[in-house]
PDB file of N, CA and C in Angstrom:
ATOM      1  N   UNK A   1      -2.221  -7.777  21.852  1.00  0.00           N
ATOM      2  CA  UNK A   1      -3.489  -7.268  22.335  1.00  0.00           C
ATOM      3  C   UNK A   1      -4.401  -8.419  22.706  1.00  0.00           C
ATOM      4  N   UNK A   2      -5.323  -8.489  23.818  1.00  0.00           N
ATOM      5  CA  UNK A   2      -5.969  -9.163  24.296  1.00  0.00           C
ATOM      6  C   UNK A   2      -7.892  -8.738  24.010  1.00  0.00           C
ATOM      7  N   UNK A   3      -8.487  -9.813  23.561  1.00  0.00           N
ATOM      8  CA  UNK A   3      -9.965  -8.886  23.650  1.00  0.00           C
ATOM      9  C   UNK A   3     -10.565 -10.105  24.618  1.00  0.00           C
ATOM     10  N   UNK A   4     -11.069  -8.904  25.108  1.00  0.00           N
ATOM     11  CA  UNK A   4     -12.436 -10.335  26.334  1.00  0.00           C
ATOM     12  C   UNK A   4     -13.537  -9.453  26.492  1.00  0.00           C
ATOM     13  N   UNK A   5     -14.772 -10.594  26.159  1.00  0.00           N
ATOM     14  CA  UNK A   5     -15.993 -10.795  26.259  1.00  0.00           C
ATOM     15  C   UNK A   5     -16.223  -9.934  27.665  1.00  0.00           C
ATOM     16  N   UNK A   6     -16.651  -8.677  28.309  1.00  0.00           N
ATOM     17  CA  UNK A   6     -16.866  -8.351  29.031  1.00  0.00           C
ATOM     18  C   UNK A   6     -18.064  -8.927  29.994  1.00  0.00           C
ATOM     19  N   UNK A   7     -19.236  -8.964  29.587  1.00  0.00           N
ATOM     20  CA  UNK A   7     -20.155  -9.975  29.668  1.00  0.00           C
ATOM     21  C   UNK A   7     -20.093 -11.472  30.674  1.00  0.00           C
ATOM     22  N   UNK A   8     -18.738 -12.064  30.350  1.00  0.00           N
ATOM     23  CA  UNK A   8     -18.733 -13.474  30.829  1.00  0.00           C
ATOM     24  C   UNK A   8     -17.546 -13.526  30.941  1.00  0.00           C
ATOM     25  N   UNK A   9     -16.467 -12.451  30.661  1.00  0.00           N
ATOM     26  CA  UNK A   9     -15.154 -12.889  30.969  1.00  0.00           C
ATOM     27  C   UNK A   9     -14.413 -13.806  29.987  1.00  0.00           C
ATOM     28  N   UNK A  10     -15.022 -14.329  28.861  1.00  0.00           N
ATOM     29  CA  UNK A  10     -14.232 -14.832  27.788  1.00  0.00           C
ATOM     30  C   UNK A  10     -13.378 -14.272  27.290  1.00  0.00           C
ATOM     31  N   UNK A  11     -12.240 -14.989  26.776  1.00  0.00           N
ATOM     32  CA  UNK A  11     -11.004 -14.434  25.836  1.00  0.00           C
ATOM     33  C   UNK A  11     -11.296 -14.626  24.757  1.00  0.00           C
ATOM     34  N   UNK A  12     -11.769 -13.823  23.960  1.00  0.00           N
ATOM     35  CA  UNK A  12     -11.827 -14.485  22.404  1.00  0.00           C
ATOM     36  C   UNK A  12     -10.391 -14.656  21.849  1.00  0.00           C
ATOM     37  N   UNK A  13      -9.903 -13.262  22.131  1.00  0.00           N
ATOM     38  CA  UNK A  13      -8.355 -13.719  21.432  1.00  0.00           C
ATOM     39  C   UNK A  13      -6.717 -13.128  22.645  1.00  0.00           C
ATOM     40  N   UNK A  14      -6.030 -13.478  22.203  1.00  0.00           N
ATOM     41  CA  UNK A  14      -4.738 -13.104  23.318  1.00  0.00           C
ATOM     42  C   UNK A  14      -3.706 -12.205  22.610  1.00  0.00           C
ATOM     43  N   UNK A  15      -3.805 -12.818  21.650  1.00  0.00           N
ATOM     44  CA  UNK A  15      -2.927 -12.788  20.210  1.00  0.00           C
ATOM     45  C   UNK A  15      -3.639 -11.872  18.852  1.00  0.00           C
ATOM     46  N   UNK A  16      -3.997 -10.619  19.422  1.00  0.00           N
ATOM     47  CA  UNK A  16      -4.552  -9.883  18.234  1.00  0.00           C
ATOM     48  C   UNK A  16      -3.858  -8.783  17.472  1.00  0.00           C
ATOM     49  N   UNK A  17      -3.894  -8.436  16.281  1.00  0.00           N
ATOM     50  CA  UNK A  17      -3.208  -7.377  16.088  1.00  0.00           C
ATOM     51  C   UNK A  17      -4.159  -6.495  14.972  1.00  0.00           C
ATOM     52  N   UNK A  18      -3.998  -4.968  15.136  1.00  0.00           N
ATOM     53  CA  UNK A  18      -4.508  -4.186  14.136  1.00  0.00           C
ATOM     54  C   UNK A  18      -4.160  -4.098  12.925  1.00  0.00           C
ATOM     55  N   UNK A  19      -5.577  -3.850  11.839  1.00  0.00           N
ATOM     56  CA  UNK A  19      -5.309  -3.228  10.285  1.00  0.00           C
ATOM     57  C   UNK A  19      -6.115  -2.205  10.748  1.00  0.00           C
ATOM     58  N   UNK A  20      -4.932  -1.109  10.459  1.00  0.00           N
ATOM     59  CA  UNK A  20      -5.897   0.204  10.497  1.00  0.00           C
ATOM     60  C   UNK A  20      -5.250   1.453   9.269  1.00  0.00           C
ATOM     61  N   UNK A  21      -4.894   0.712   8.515  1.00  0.00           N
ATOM     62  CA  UNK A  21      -4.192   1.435   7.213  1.00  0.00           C
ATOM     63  C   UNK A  21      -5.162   0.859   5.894  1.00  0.00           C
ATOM     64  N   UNK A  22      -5.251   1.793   4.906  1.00  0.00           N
ATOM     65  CA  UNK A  22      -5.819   1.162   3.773  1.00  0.00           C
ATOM     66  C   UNK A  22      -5.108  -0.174   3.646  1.00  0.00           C
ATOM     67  N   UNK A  23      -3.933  -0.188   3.333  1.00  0.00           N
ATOM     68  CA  UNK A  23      -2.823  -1.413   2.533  1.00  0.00           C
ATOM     69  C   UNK A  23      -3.315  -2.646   3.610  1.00  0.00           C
ATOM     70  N   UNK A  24      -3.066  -2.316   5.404  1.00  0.00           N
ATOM     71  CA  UNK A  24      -3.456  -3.371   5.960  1.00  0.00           C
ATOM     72  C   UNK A  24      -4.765  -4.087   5.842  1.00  0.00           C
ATOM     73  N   UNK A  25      -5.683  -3.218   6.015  1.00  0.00           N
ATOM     74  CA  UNK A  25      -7.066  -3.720   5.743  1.00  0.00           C
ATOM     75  C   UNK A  25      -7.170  -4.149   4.379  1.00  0.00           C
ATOM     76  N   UNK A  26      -6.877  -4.012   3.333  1.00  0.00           N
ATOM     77  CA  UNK A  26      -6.934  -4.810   1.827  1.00  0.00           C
ATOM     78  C   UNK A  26      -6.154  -6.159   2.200  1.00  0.00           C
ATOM     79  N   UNK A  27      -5.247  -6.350   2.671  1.00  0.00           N
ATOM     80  CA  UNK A  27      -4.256  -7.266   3.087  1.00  0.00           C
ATOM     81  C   UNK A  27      -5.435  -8.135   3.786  1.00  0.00           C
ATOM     82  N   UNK A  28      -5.442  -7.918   4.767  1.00  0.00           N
ATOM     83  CA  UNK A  28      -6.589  -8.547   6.013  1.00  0.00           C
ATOM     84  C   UNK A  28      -5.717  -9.649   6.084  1.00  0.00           C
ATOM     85  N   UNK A  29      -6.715 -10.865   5.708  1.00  0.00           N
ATOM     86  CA  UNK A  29      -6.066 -12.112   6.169  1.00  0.00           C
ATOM     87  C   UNK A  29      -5.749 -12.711   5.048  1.00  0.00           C
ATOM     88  N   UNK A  30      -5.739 -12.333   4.102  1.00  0.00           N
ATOM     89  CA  UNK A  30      -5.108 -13.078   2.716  1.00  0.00           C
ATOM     90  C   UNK A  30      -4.296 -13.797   2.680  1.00  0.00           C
ATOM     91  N   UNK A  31      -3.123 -13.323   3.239  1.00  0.00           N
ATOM     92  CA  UNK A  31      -1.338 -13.642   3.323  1.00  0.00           C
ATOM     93  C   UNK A  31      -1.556 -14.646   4.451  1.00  0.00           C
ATOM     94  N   UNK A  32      -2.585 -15.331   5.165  1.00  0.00           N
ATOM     95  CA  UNK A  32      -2.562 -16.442   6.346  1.00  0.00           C
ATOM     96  C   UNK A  32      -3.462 -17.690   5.534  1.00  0.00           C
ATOM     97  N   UNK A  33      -2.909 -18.831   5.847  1.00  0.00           N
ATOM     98  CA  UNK A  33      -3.363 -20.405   5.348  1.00  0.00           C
ATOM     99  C   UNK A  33      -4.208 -20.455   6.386  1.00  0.00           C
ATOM    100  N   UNK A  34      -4.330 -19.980   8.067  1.00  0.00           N
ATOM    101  CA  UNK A  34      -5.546 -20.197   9.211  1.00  0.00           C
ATOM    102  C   UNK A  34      -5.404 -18.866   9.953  1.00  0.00           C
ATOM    103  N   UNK A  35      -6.091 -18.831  11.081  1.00  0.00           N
ATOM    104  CA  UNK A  35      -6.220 -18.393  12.325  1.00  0.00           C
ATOM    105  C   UNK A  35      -5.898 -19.201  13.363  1.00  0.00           C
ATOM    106  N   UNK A  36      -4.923 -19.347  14.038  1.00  0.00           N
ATOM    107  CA  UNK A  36      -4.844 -20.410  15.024  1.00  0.00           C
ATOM    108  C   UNK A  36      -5.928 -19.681  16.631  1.00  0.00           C
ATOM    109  N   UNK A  37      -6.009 -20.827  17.059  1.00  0.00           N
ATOM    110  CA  UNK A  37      -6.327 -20.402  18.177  1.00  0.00           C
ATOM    111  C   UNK A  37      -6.315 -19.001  19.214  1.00  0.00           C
ATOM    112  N   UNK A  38      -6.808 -18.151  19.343  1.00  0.00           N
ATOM    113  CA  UNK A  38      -6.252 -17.316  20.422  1.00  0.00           C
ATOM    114  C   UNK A  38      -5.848 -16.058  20.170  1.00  0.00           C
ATOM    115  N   UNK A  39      -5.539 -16.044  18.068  1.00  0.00           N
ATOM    116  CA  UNK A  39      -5.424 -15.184  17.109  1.00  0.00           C
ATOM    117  C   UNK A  39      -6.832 -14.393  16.496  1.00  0.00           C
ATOM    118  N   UNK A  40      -6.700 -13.365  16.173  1.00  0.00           N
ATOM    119  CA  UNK A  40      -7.743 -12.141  15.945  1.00  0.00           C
ATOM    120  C   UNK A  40      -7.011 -10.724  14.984  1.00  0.00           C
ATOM    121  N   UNK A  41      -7.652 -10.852  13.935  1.00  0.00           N
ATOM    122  CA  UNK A  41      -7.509  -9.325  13.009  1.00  0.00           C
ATOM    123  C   UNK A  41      -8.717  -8.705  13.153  1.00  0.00           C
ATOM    124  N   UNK A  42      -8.263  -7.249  13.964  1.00  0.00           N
ATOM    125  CA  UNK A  42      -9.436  -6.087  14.049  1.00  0.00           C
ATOM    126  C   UNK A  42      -8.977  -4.952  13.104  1.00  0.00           C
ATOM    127  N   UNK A  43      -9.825  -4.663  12.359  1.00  0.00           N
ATOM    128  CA  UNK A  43     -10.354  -4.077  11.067  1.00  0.00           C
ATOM    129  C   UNK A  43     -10.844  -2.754  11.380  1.00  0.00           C
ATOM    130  N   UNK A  44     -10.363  -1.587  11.561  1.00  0.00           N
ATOM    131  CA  UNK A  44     -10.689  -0.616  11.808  1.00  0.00           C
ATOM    132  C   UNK A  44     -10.622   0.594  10.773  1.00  0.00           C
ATOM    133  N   UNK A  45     -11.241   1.658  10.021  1.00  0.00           N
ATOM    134  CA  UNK A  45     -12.818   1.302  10.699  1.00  0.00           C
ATOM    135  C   UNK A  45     -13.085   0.416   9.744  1.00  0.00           C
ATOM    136  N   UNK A  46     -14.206  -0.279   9.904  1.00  0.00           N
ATOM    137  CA  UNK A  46     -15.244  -1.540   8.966  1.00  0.00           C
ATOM    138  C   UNK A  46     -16.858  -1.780   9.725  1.00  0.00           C
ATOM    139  N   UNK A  47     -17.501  -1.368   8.736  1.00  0.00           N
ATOM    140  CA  UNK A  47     -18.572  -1.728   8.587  1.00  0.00           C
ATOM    141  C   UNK A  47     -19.273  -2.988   8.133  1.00  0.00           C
ATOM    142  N   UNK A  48     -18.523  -3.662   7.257  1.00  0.00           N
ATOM    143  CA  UNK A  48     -18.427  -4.570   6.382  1.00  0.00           C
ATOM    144  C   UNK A  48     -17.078  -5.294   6.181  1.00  0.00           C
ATOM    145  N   UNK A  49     -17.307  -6.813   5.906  1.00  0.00           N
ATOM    146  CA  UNK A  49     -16.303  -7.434   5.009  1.00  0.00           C
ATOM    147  C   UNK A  49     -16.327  -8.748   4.010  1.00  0.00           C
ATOM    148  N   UNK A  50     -15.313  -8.778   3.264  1.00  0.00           N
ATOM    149  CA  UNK A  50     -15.559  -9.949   2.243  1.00  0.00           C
ATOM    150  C   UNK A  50     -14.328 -11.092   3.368  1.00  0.00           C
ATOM    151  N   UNK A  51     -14.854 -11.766   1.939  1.00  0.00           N
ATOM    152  CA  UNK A  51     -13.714 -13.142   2.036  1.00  0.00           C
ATOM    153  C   UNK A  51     -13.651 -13.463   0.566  1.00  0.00           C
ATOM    154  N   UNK A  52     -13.231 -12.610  -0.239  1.00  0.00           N
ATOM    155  CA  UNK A  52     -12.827 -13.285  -1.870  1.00  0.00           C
ATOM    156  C   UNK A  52     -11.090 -13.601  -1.575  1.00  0.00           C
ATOM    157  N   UNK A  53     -11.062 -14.425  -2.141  1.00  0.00           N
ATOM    158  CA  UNK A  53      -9.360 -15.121  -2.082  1.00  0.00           C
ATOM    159  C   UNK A  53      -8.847 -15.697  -0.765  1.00  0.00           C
ATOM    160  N   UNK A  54      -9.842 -15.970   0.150  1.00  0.00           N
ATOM    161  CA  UNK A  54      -9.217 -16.243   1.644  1.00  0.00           C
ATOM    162  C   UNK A  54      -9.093 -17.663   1.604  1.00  0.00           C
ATOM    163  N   UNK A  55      -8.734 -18.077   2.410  1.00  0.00           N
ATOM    164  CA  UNK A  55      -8.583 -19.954   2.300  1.00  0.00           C
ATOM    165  C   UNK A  55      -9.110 -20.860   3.232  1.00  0.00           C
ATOM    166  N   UNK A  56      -9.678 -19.821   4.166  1.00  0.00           N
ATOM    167  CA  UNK A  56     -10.133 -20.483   5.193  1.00  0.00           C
ATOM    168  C   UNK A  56     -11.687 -19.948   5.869  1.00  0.00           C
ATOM    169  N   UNK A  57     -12.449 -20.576   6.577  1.00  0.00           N
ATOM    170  CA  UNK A  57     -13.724 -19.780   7.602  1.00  0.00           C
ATOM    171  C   UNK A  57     -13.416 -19.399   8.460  1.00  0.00           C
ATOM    172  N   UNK A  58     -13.430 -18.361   8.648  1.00  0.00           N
ATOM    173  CA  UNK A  58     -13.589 -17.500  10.212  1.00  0.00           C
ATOM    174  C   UNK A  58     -14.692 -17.058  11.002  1.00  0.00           C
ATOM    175  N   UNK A  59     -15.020 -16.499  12.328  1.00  0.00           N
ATOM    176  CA  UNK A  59     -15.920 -16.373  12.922  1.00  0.00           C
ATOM    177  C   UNK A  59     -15.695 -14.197  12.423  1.00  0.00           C
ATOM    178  N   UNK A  60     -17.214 -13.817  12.902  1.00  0.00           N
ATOM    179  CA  UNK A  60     -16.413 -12.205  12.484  1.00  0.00           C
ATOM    180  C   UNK A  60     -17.324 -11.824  13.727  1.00  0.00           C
ATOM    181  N   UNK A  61     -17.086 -10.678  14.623  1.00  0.00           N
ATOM    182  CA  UNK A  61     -18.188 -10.057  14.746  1.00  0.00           C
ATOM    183  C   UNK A  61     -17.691  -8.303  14.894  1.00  0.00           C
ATOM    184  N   UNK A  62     -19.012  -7.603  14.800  1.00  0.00           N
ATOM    185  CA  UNK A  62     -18.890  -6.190  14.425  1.00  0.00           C
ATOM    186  C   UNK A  62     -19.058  -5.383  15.990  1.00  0.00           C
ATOM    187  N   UNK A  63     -18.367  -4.264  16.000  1.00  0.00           N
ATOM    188  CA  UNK A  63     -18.769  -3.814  17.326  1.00  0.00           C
ATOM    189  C   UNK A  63     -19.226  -2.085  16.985  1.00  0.00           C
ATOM    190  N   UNK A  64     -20.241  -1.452  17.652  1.00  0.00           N
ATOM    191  CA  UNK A  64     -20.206  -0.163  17.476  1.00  0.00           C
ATOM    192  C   UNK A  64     -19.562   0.735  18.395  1.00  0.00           C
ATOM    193  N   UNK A  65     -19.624   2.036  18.361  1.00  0.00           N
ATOM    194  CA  UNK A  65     -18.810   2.830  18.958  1.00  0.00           C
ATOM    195  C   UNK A  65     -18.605   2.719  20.962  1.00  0.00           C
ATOM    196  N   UNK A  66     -19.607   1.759  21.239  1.00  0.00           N
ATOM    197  CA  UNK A  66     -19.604   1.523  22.648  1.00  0.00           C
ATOM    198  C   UNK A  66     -19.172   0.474  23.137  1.00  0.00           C
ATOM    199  N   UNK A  67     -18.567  -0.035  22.229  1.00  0.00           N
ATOM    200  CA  UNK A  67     -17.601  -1.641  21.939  1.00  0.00           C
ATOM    201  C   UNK A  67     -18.691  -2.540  22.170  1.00  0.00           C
ATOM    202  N   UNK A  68     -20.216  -2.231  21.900  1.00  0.00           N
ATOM    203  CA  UNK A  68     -20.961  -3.518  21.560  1.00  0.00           C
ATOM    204  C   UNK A  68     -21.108  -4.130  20.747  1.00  0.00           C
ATOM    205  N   UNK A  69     -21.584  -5.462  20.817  1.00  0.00           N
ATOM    206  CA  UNK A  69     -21.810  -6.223  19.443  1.00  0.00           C
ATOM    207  C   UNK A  69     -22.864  -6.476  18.734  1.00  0.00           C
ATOM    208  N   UNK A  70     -22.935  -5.838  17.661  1.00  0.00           N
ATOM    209  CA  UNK A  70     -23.946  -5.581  17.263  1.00  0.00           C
ATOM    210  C   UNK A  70     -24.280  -6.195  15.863  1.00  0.00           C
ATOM    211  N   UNK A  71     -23.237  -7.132  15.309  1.00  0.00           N
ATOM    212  CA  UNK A  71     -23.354  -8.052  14.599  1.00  0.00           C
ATOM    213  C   UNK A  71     -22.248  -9.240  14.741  1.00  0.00           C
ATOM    214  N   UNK A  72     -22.437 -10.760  14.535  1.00  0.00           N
ATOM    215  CA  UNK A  72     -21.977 -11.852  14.748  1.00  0.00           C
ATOM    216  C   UNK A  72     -22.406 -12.732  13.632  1.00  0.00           C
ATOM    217  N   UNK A  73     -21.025 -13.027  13.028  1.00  0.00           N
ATOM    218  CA  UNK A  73     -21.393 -14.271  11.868  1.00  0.00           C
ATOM    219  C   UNK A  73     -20.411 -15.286  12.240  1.00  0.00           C
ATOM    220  N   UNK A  74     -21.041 -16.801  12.477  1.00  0.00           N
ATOM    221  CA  UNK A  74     -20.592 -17.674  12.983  1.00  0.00           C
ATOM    222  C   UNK A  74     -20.009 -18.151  11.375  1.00  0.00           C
ATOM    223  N   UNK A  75     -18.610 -18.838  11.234  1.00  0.00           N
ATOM    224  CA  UNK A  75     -18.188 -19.718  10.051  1.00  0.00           C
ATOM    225  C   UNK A  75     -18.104 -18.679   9.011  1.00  0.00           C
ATOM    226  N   UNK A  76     -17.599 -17.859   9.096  1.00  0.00           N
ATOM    227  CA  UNK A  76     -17.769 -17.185   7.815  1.00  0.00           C
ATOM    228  C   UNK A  76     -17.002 -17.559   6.446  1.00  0.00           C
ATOM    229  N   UNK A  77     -17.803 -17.842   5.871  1.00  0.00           N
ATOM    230  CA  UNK A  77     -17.061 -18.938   4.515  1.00  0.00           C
ATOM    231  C   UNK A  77     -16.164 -17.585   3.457  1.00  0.00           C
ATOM    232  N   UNK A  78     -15.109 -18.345   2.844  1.00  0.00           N
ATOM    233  CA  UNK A  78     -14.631 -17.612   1.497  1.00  0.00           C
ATOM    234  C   UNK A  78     -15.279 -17.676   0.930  1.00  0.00           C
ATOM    235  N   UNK A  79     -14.797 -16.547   0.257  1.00  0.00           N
ATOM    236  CA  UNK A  79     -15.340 -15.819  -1.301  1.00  0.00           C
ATOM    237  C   UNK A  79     -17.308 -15.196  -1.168  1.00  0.00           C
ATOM    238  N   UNK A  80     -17.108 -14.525   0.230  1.00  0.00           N
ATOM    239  CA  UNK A  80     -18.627 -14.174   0.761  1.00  0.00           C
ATOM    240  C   UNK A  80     -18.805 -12.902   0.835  1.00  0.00           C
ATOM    241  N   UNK A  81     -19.685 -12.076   0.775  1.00  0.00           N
ATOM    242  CA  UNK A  81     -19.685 -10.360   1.627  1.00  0.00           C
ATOM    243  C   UNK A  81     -20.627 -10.306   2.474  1.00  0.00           C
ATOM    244  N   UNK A  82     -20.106  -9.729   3.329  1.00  0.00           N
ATOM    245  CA  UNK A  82     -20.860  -9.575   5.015  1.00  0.00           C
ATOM    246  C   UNK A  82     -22.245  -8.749   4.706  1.00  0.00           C
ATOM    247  N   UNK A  83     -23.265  -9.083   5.486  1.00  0.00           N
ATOM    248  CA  UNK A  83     -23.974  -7.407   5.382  1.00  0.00           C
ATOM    249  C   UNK A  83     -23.043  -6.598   5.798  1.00  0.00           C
ATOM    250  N   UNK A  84     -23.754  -5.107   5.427  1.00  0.00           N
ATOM    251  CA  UNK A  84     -23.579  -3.893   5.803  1.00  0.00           C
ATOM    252  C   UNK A  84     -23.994  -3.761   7.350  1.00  0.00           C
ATOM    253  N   UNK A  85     -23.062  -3.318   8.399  1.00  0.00           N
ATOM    254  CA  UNK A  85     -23.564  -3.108   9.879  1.00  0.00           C
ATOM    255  C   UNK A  85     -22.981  -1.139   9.913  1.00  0.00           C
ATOM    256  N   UNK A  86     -24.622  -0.229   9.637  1.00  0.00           N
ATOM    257  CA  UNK A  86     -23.792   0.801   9.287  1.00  0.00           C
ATOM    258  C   UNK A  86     -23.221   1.888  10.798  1.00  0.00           C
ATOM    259  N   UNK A  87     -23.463   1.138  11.472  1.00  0.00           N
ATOM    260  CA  UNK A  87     -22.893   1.704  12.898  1.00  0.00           C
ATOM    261  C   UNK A  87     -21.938   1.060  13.595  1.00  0.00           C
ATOM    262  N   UNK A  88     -21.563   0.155  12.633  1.00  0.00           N
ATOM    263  CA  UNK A  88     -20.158  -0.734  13.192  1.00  0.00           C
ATOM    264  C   UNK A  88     -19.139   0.059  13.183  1.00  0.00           C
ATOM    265  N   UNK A  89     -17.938   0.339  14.115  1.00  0.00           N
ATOM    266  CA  UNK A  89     -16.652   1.462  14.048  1.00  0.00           C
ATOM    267  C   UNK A  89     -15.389  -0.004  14.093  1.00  0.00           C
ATOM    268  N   UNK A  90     -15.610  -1.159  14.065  1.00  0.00           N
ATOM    269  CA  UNK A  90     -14.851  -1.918  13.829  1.00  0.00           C
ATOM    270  C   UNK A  90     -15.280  -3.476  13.768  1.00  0.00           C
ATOM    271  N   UNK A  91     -14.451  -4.169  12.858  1.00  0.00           N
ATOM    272  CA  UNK A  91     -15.007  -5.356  13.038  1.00  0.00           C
ATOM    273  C   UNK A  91     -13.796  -6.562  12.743  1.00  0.00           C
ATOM    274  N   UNK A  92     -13.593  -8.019  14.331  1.00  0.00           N
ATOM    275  CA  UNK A  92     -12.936  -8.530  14.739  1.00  0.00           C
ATOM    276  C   UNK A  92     -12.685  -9.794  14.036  1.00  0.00           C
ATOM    277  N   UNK A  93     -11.889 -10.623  13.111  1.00  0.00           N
ATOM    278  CA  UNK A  93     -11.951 -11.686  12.718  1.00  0.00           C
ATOM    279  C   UNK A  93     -11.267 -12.585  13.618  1.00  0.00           C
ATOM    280  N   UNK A  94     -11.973 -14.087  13.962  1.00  0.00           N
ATOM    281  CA  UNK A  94     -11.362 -15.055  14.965  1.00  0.00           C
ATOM    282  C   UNK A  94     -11.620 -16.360  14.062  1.00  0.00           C
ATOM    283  N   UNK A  95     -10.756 -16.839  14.861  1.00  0.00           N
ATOM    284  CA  UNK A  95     -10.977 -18.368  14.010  1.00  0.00           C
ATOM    285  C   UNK A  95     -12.031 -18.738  14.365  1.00  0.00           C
ATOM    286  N   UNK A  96     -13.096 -19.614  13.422  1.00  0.00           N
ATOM    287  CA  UNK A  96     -13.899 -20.309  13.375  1.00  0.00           C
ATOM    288  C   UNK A  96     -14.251 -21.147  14.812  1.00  0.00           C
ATOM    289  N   UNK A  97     -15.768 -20.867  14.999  1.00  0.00           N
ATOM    290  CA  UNK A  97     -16.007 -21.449  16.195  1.00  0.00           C
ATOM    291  C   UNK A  97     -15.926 -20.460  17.681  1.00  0.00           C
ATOM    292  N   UNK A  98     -15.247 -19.664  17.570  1.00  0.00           N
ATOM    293  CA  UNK A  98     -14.687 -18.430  18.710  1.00  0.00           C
ATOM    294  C   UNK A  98     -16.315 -18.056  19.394  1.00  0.00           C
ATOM    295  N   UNK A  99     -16.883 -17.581  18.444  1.00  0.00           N
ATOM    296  CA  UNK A  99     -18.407 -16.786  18.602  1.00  0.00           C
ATOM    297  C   UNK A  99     -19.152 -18.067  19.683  1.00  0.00           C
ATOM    298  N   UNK A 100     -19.019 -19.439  19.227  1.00  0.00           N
ATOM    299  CA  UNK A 100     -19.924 -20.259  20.146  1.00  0.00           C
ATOM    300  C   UNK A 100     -19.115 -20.745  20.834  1.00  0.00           C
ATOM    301  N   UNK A 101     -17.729 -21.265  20.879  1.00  0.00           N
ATOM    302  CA  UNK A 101     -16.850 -21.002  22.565  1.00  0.00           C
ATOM    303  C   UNK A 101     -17.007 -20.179  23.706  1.00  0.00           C
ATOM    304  N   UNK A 102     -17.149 -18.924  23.360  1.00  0.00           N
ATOM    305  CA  UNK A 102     -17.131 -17.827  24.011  1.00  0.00           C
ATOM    306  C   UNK A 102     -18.733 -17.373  24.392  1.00  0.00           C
ATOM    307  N   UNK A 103     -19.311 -18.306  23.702  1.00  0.00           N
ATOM    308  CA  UNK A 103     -20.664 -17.507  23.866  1.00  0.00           C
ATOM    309  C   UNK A 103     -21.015 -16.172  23.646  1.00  0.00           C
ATOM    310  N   UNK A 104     -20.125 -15.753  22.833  1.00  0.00           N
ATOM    311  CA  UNK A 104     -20.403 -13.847  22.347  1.00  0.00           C
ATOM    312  C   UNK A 104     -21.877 -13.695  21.123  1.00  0.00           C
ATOM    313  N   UNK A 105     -22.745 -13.148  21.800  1.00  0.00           N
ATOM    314  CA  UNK A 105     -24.093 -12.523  21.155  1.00  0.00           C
ATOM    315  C   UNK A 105     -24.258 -11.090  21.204  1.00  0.00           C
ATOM    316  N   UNK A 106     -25.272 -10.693  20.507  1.00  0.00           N
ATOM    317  CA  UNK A 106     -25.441  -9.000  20.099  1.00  0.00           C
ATOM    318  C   UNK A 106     -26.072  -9.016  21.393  1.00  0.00           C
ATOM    319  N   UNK A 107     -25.199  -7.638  21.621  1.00  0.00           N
ATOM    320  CA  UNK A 107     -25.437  -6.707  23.028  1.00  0.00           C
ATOM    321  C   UNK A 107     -24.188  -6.586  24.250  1.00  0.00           C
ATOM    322  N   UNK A 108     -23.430  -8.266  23.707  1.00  0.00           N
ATOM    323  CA  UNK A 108     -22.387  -7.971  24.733  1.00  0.00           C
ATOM    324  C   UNK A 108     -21.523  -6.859  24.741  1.00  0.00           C
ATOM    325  N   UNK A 109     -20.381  -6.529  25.682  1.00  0.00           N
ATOM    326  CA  UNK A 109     -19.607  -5.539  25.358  1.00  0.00           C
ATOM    327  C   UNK A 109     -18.013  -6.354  25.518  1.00  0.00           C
ATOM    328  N   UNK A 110     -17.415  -5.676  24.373  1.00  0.00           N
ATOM    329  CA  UNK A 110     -15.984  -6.344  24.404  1.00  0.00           C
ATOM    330  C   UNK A 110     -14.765  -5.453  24.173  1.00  0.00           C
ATOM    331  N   UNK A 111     -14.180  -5.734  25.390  1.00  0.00           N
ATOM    332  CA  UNK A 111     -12.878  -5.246  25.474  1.00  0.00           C
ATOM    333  C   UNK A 111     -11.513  -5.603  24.437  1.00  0.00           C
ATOM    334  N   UNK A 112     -10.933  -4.450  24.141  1.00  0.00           N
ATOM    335  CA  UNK A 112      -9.917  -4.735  23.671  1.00  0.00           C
ATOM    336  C   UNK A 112      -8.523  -4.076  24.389  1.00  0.00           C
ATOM    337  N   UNK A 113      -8.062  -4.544  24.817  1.00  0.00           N
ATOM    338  CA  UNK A 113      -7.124  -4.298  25.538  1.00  0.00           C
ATOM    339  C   UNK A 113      -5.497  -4.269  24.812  1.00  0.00           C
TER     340      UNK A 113
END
């Protein structure tokens, strides 16, 4: 799966794949040492997320039901909890840095393809 920044035409990721099962979403990114480049876990549904036991920072951002973005946390450190975004219907983890590559801010709209 591919997601791009509708907005500007950025790729955030090329290489994405869904958690959309309880087991996957508890899983998340635990079982990964990084995110490489180009890689993305979308979290469906999520309003929210942690990072207890993760090993690494990631970038996150939240989208609501019109695939906007309506929350963005740059670096998101382990062992953290996100706010609550309570109109988020999913939310995208990228490796660190993705959010200011891409230039993705609240309001854009992003495709997931």
């Amino acid at each position: 799966m591919r997601i791009v920044n509708l907005e500007n035409n950025a790729i955030l990721a090329n290489k994405a794949r869904v958690a959309d099962t309880p087991f996957s979403r508890l899983i998340g990114l635990l079982n990964r040492s990084s995110l490489k480049e180009g890689e993305a876990l979308v979290l469906k549904p999520s309003c929210s997320i942690h990072s207890l036991f993760m090993r690494f920072t990631i970038d996150v951002i939240f989208l609501d039901k019109t695939s906007k973005v309506i929350g963005a946390l740059s670096s998101f450190k382990p062992f953290r909890f996100s706010p609550i975004y309570v109109k988020s219907k999913l939310a995208i983890e990228l490796p660190e840095n993705t959010i200011k590559l891409t230039k993705t801010k609240i309001g854009d709209t992003i495709e997931i393809i």
